[in-house]
Structure formats: structure tokens, C-alpha cells
N, C-alpha and C. Protein backbone atom coordinates (compact mmCIF):
# COMPACT_ATOMS: atom_id res chain seq x y z
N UNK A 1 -0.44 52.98 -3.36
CA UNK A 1 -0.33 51.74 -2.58
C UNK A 1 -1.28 51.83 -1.39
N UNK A 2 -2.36 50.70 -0.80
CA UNK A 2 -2.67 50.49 0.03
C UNK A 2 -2.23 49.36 0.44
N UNK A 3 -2.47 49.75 2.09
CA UNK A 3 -2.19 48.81 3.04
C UNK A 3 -3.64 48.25 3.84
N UNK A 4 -4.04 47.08 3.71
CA UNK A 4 -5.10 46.85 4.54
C UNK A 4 -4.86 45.82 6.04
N UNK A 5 -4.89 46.17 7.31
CA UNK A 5 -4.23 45.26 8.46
C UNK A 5 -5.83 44.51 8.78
N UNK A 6 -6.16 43.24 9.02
CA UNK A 6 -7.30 42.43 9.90
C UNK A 6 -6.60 42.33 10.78
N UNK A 7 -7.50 42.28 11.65
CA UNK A 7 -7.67 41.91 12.78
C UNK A 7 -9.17 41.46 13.95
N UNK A 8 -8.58 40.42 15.12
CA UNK A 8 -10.47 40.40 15.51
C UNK A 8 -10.41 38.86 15.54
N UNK A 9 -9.47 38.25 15.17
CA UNK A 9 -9.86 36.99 14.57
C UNK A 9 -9.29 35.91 16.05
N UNK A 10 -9.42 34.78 16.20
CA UNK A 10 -9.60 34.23 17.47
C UNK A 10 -10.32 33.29 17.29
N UNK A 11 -10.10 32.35 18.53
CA UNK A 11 -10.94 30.66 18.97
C UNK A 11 -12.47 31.21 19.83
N UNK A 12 -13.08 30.40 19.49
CA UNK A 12 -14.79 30.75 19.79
C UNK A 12 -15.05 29.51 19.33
N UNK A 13 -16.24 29.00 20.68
CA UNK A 13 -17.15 27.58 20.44
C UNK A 13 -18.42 28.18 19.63
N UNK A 14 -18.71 27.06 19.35
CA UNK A 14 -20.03 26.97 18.11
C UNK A 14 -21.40 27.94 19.00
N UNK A 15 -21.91 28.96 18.08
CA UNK A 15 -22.81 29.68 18.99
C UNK A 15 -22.01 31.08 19.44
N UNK A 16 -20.96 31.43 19.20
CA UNK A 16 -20.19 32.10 19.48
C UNK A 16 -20.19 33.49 18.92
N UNK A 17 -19.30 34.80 19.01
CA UNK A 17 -19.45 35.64 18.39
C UNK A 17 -18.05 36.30 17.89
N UNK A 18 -17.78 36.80 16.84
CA UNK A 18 -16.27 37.76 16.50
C UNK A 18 -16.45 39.07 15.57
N UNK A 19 -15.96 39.99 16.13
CA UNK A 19 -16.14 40.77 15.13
C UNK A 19 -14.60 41.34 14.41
N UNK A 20 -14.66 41.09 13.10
CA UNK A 20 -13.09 41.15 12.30
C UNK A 20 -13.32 43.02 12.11
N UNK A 21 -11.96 43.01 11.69
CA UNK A 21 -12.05 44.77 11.65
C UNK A 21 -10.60 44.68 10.64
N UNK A 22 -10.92 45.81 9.49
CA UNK A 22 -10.14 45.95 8.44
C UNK A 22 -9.61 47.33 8.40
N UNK A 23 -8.67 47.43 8.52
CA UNK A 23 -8.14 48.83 8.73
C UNK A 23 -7.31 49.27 7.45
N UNK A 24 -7.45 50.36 7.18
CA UNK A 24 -6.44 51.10 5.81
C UNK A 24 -5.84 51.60 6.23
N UNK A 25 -4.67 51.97 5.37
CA UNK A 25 -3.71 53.01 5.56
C UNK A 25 -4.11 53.79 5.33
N UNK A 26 -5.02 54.09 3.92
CA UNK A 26 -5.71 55.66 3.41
C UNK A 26 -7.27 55.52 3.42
N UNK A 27 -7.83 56.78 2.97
CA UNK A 27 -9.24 56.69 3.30
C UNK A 27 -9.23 56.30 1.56
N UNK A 28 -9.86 54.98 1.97
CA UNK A 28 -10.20 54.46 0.67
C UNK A 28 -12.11 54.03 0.20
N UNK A 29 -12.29 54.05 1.74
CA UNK A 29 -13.10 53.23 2.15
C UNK A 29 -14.52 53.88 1.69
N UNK A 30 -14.40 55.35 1.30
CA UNK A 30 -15.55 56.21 0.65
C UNK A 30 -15.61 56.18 -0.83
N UNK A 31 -14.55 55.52 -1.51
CA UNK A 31 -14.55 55.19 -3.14
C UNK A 31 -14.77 54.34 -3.36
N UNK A 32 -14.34 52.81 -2.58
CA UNK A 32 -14.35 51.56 -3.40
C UNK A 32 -15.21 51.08 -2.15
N UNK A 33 -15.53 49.80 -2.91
CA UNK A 33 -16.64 48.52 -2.40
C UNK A 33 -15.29 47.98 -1.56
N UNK A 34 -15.77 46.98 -0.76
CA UNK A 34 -14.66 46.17 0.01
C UNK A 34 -15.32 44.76 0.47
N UNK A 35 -14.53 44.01 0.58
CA UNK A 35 -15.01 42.51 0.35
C UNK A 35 -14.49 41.65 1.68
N UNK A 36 -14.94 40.74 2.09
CA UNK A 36 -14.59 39.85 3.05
C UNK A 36 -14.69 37.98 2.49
N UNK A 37 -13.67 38.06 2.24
CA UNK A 37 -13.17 36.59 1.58
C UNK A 37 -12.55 35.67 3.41
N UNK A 38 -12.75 34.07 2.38
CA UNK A 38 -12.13 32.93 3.92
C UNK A 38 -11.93 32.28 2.73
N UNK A 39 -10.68 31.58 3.70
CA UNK A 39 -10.37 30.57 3.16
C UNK A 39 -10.03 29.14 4.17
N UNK A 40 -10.67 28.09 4.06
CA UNK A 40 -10.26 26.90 4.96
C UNK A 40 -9.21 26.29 3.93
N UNK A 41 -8.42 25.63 5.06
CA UNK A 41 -7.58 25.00 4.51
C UNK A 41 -8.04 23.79 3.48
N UNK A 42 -7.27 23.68 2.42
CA UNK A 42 -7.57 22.65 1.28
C UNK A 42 -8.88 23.34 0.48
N UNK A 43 -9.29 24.21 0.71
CA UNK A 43 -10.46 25.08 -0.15
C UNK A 43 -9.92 26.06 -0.91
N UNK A 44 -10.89 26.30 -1.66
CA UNK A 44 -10.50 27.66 -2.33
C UNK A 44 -10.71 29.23 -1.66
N UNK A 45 -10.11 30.31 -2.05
CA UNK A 45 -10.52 31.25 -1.20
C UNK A 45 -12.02 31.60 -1.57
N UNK A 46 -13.06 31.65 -0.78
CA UNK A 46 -14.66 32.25 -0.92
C UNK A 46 -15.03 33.32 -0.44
N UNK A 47 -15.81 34.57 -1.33
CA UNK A 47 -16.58 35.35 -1.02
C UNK A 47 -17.45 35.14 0.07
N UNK A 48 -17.19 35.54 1.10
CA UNK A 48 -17.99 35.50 2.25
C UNK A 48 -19.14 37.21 2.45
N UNK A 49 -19.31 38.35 2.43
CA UNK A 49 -19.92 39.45 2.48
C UNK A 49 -19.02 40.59 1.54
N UNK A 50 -20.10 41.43 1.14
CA UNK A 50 -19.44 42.75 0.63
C UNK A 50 -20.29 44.27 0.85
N UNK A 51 -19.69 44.99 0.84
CA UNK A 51 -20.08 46.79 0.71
C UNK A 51 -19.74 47.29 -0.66
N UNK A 52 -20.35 48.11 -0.70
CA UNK A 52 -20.46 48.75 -2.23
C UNK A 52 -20.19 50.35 -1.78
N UNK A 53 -19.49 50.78 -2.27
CA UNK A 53 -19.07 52.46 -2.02
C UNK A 53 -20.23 53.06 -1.49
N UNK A 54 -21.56 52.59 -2.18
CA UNK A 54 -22.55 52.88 -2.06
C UNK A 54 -23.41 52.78 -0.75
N UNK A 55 -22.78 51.46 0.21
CA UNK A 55 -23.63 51.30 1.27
C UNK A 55 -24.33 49.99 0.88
N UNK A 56 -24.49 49.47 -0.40
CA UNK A 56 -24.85 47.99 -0.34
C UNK A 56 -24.63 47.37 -0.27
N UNK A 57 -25.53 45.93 0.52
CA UNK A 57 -24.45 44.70 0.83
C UNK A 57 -24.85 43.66 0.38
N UNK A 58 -23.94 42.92 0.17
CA UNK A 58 -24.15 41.21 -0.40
C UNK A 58 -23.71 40.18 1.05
N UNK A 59 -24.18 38.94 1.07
CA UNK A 59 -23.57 37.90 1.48
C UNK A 59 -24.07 36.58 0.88
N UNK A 60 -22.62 35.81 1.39
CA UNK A 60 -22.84 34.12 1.07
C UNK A 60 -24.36 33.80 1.52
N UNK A 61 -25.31 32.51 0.80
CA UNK A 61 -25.77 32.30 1.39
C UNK A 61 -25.36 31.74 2.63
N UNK A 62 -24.55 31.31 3.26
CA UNK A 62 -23.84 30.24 4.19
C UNK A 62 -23.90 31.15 5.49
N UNK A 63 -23.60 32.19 5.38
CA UNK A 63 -23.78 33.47 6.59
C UNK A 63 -25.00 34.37 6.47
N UNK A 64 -25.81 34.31 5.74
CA UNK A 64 -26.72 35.15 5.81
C UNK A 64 -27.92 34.96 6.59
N UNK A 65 -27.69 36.64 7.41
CA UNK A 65 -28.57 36.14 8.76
C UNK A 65 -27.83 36.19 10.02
N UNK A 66 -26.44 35.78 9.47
CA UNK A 66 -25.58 35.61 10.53
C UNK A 66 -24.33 36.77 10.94
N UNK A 67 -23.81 36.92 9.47
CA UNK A 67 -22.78 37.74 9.67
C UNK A 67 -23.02 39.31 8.83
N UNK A 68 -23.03 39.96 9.23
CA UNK A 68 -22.96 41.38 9.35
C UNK A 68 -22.02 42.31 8.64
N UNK A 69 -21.85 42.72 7.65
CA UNK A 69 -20.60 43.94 7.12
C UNK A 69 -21.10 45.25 6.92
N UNK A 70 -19.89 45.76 7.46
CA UNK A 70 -20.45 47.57 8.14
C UNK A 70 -18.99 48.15 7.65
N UNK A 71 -19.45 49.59 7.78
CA UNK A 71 -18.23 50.76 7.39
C UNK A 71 -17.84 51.51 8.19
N UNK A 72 -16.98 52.23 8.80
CA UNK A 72 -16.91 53.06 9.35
C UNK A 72 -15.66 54.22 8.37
N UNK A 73 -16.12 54.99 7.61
CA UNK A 73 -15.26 55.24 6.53
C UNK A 73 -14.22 56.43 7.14
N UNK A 74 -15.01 57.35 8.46
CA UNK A 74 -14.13 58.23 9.51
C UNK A 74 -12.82 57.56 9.68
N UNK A 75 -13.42 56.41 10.25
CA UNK A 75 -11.86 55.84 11.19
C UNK A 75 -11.37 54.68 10.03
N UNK A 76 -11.72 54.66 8.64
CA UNK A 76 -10.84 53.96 7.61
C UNK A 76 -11.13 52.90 7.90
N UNK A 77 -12.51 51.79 8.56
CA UNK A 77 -12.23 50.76 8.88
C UNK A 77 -13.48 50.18 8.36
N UNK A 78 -13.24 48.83 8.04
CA UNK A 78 -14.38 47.73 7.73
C UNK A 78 -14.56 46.59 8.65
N UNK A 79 -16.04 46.44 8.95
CA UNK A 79 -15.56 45.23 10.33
C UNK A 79 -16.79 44.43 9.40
N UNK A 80 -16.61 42.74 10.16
CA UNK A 80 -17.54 41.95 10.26
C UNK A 80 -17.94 41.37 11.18
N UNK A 81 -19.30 41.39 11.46
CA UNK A 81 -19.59 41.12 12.69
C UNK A 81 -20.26 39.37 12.59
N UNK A 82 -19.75 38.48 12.90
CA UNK A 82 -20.25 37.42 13.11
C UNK A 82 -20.52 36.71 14.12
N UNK A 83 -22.01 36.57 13.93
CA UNK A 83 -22.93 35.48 15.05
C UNK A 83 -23.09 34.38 15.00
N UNK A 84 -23.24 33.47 15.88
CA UNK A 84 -23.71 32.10 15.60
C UNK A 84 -22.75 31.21 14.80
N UNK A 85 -21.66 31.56 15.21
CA UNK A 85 -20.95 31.09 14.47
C UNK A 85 -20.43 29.33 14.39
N UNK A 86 -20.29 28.79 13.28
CA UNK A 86 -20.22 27.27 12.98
C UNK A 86 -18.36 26.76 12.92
N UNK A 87 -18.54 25.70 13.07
CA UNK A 87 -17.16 25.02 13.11
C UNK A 87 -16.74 24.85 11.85
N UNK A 88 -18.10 25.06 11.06
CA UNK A 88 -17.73 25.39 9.05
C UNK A 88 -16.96 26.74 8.83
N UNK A 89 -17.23 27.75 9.84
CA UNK A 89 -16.91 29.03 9.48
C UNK A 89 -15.64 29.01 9.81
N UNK A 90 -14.69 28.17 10.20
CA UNK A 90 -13.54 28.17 10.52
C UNK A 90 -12.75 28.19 9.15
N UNK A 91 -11.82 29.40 9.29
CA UNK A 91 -11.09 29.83 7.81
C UNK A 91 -10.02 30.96 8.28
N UNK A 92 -8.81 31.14 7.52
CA UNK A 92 -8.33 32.29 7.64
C UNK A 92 -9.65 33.64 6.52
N UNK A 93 -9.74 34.69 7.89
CA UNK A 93 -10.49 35.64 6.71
C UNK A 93 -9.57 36.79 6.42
N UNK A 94 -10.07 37.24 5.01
CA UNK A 94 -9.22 38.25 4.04
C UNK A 94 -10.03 39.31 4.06
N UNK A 95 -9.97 40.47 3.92
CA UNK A 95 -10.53 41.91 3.12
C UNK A 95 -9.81 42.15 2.23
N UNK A 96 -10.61 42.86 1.02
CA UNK A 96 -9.86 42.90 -0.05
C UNK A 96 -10.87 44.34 -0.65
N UNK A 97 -9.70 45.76 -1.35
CA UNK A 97 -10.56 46.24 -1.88
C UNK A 97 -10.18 46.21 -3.42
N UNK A 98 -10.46 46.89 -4.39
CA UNK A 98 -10.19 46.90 -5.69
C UNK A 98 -10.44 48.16 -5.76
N UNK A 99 -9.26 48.65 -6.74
CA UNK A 99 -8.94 49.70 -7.05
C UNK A 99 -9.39 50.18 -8.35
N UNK A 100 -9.05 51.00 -8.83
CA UNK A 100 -8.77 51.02 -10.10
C UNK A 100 -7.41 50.63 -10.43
N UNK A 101 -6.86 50.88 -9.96
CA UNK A 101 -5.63 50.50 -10.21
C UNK A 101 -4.72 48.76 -9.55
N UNK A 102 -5.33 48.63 -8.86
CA UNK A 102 -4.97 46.98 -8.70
C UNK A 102 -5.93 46.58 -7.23
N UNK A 103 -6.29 45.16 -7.41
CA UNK A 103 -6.99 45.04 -5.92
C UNK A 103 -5.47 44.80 -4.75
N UNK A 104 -6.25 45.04 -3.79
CA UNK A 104 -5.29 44.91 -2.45
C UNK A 104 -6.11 43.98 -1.53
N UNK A 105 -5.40 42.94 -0.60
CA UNK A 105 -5.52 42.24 -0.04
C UNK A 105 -4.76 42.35 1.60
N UNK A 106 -5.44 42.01 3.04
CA UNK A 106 -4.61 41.94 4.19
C UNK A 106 -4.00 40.68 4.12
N UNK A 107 -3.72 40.81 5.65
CA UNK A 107 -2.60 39.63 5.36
C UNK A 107 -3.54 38.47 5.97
N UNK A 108 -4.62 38.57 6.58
CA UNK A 108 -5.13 37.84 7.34
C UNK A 108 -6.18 37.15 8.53
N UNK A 109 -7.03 37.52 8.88
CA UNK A 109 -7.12 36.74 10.41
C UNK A 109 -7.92 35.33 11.00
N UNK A 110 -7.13 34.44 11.47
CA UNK A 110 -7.67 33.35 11.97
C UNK A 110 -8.57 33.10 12.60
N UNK A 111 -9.83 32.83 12.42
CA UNK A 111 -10.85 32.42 13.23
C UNK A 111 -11.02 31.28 12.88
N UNK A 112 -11.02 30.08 14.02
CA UNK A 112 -11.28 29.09 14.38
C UNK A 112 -12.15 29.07 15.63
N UNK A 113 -13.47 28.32 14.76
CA UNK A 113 -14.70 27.47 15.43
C UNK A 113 -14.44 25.88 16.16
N UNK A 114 -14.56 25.91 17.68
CA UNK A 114 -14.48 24.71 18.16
C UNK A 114 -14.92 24.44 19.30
N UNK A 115 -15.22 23.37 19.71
CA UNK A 115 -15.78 23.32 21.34
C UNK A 115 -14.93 22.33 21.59
């Protein structure tokens, strides 16, 4: 069983900055890839950035350029660092890793874009 906690998440005007942070219970974070999903309300949940066990990264086009995903696999944690941020980017965001054995999901964190 993993446990993954977000946190980081918060109100910021357009132009703004947040950085989310994904914490494990276990060191997972040197085996599996890990993902940063949002979801706005009435949407579906979307792939927003990812890490690859490996150190490689993907993003949406919609953030790229903008938002940032990093490891810190010592202290068990995954953050995202987002810049410039839009009143589009407003979503609850998720981390999620996949296992072999089942993916795991946090519970959450709210960032809302507004002036």
C-alpha cells in the first residue's frame, strides 16, 4: 500500500507562481514514473506533466514552458513547480504513481487562478 499526501495548492492571480509537492509514505519514487493530473470542475481528469523512474519528462502542451516536474527521491517527494500561471490552470491537482501492482492516487490540492 501506498500513501501519496499533495500539498502547495492555494489562490494566486494570473502571472502567479505555486509549487505542489507529493509526498509518499515509502520510497517509491526511485522505481516508478509519477504523474501530475487536474481536474476542473465539469472536465475530465487531464494529464498535466510526468517523470519516468528514469528522470524523463513529459508535459501538456497547455503548460509547457511553464510548469516544471522534479524529484527529490531522498525526501520521497515529487513537486511541481508552476509559473505564469492562467485562470485555465485552475483545477483540483492529483499525483498519481503506478505500480505494478495497482496505481495510487492523493487526495488532492486546490489551486485556484484569479484576480
Amino acid at each position: 500500500q501506498v500513501q501519496l499526501v499533495e500539498s502547495g495548492g492555494g489562490s494566486v492571480q494570473p502571472g502567479g507562481s505555486l509549487r505542489l509537492s507529493c509526498a509518499a509514505s515509502r520510497n517509491i519514487f526511485r522505481i516508478y514514473g509519477t504523474d501530475w493530473y487536474r481536474q476542473a470542475p465539469g472536465n475530465q481528469r487531464e494529464l498535466v506533466a510526468a517523470i519516468t523512474r528514469a528522470g524523463s519528462t513529459n508535459y501538456a502542451d497547455s503548460v509547457k514552458g511553464r510548469f516544471t516536474i522534479s524529484r527529490d527521491a531522498v525526501k520521497n517527494t515529487v513537486f511541481l513547480q508552476m509559473n505564469s500561471l492562467k485562470p485555465e490552470d485552475t483545477a483540483v491537482y492529483y499525483c498519481k504513481v503506478t505500480t505494478n501492482i495497482a496505481p495510487y492516487w492523493g487526495q488532492g490540492t486546490q489551486v485556484t487562478v484569479s484576480s
